[in-house]
C-alpha atoms as a PDB file:
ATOM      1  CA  UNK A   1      -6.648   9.824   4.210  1.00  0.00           C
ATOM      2  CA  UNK A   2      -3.381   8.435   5.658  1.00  0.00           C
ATOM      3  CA  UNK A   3      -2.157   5.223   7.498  1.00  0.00           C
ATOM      4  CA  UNK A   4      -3.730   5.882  10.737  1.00  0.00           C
ATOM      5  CA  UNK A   5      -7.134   5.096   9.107  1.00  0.00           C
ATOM      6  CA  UNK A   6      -5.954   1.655   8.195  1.00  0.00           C
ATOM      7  CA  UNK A   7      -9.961   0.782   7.561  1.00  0.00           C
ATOM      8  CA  UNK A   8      -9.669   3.210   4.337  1.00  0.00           C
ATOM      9  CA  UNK A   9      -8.405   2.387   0.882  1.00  0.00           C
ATOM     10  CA  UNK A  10      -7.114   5.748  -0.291  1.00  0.00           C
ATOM     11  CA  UNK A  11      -6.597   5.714  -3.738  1.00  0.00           C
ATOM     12  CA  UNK A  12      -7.561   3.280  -6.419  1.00  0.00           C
ATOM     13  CA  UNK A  13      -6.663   3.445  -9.922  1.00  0.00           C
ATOM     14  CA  UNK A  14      -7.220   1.395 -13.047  1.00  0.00           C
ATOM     15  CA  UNK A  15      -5.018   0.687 -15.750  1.00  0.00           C
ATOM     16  CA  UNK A  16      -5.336  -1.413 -18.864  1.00  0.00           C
ATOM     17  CA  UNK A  17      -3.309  -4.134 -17.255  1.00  0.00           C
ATOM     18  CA  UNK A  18      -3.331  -3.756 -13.922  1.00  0.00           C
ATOM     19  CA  UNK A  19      -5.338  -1.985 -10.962  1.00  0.00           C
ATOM     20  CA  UNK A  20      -3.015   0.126  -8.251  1.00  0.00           C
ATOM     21  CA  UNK A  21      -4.117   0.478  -4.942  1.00  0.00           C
ATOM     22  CA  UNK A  22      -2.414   3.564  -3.188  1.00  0.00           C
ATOM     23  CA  UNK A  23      -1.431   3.961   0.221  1.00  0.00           C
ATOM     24  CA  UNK A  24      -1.009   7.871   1.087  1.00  0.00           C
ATOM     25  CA  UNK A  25       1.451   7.888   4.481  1.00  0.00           C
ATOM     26  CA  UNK A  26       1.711  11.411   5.136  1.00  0.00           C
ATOM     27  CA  UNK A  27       3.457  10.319   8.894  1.00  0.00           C
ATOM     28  CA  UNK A  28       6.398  11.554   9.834  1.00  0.00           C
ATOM     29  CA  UNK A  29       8.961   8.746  11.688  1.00  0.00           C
ATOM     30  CA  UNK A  30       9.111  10.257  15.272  1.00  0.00           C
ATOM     31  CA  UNK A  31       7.936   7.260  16.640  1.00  0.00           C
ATOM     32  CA  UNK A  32       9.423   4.688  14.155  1.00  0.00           C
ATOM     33  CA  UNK A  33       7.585   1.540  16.023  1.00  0.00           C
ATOM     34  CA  UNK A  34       3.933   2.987  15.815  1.00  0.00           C
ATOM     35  CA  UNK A  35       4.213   4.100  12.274  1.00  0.00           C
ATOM     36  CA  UNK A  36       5.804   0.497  10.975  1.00  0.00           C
ATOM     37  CA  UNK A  37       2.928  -0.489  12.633  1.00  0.00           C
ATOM     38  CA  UNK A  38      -0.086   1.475  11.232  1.00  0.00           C
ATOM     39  CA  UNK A  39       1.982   0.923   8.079  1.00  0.00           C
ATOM     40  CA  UNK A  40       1.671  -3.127   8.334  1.00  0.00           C
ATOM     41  CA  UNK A  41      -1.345  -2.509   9.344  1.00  0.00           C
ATOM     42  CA  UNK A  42      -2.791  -0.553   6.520  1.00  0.00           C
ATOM     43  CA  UNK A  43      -0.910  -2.879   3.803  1.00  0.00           C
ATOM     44  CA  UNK A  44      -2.553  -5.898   5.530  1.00  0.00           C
ATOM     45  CA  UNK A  45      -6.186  -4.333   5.307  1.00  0.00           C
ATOM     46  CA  UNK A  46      -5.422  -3.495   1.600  1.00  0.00           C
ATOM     47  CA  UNK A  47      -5.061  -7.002   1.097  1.00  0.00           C
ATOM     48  CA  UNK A  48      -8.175  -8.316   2.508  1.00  0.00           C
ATOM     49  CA  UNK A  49      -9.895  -5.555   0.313  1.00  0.00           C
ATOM     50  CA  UNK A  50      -8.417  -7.341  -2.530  1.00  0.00           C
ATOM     51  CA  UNK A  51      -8.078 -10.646  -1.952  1.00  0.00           C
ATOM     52  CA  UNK A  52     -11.649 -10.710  -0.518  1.00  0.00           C
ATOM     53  CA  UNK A  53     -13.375  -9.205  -3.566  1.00  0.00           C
ATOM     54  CA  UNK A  54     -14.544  -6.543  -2.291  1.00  0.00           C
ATOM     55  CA  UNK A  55     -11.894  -4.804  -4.588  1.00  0.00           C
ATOM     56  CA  UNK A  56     -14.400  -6.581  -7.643  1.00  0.00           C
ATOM     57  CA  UNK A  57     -17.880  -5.146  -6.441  1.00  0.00           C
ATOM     58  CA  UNK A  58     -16.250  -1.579  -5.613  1.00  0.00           C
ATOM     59  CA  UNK A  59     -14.310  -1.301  -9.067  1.00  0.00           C
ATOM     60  CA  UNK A  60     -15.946  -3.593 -11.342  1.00  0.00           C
ATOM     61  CA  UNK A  61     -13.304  -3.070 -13.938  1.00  0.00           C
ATOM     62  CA  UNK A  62     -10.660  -4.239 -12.271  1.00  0.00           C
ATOM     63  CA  UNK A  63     -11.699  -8.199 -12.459  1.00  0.00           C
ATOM     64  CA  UNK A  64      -8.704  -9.801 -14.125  1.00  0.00           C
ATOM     65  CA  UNK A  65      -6.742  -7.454 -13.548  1.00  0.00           C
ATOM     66  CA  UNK A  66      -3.028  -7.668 -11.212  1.00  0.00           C
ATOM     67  CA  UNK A  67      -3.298  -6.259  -8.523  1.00  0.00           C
ATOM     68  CA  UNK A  68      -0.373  -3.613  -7.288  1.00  0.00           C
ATOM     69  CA  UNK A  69      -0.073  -1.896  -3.588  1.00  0.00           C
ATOM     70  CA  UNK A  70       1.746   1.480  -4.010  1.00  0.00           C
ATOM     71  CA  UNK A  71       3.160   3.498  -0.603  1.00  0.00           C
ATOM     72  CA  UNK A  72       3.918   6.510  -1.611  1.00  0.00           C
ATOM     73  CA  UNK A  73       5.363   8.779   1.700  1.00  0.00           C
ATOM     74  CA  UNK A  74       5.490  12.228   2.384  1.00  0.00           C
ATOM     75  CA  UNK A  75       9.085  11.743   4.809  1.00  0.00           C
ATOM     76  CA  UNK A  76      12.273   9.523   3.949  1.00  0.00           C
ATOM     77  CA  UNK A  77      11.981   6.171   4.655  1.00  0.00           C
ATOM     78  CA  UNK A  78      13.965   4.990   7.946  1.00  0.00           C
ATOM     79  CA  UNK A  79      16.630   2.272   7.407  1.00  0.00           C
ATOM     80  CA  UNK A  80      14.387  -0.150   9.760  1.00  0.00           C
ATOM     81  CA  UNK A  81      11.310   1.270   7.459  1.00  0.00           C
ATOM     82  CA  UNK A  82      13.427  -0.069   4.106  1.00  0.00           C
ATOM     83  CA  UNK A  83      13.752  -3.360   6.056  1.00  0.00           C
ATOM     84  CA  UNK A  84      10.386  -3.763   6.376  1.00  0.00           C
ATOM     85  CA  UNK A  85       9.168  -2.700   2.583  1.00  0.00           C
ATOM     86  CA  UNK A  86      11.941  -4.927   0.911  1.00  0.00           C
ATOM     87  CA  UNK A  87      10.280  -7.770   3.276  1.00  0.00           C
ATOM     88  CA  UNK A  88       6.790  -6.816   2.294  1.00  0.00           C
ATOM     89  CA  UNK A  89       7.514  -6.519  -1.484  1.00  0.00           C
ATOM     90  CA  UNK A  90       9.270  -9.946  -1.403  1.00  0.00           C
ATOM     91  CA  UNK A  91       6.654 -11.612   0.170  1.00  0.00           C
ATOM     92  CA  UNK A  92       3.875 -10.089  -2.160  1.00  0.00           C
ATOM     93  CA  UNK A  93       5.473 -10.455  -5.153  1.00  0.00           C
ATOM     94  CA  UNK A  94       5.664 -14.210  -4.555  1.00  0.00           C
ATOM     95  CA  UNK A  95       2.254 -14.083  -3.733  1.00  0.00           C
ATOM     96  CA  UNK A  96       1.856 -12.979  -7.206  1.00  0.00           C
ATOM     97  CA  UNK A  97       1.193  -9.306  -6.267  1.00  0.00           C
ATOM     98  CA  UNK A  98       3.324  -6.118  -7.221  1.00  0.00           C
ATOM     99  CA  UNK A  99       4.569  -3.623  -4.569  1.00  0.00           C
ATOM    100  CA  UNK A 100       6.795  -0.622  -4.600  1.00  0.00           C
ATOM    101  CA  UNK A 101       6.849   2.245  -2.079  1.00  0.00           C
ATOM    102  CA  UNK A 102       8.151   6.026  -2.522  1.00  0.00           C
ATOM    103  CA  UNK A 103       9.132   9.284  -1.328  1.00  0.00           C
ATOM    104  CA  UNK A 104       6.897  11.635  -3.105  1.00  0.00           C
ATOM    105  CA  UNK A 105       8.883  14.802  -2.573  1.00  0.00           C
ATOM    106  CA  UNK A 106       6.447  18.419  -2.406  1.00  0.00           C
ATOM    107  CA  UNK A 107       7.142  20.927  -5.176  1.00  0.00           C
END
C-alpha cells in the first residue's frame, strides 16, 4: 500500500468516537512535484470513500462516527510538503473533518 495506489484505502480503524482513515506514504521526496501530487491525490480519493458512503457499507460501524484522515510518512516532510498539509488540514477541518500527518520514524 502507499500513495501511488491512490485507488486504495490503506488502513482503516475504528474508535469509540471516531473512525481514522490512514494514508501509508512510504515515498521518498526526490521528485517533490509528483509526490505532492499522488499525495493530493490519494487524500482526495479518501474523501470520496467517505463522503460517498462507501466508508458506511465497508465498515458498518463507523456510521456516526467523525471521520479523521491520518498521513503518516516514512521521510521528513519538505517545507513546500508542510505548505500543502497545513492547507489541507485547514480546509478539512472546516469541512468538519480531522486531519493530521506524521513522520513515523523506523526503530
Amino acid at each position: 500500500m502507499a500513495i501511488e495506489n491512490s485507488k486504495q484505502i490503506d488502513y482503516v480503524s475504528l474508535y469509540k468516537e471516531y473512525v481514522r482513515c490512514t494514508i501509508a506514504d512510504s515515498m521518498d521526496w526526490n521528485d517533490e512535484k509528483q509526490h505532492l501530487l499522488l499525495l493530493q491525490e490519494k487524500i482526495n480519493n479518501y474523501l470520496l470513500f467517505i463522503e460517498s458512503g462507501q466508508i458506511v457499507e465497508s465498515y458498518p460501524l463507523s456510521v456516526g462516527k467523525k471521520a479523521m484522515i491520518s498521513v503518516y510518512s516514512k521521510y521528513e516532510y519538505t517545507e513546500a510538503a508542510k505548505q500543502f498539509l497545513e492547507q489541507v488540514k485547514h480546509q478539512l477541518e472546516e469541512a468538519g473533518y480531522t486531519f493530521n500527518y506524521k513522520v513515523i520514524e523506523e526503530e
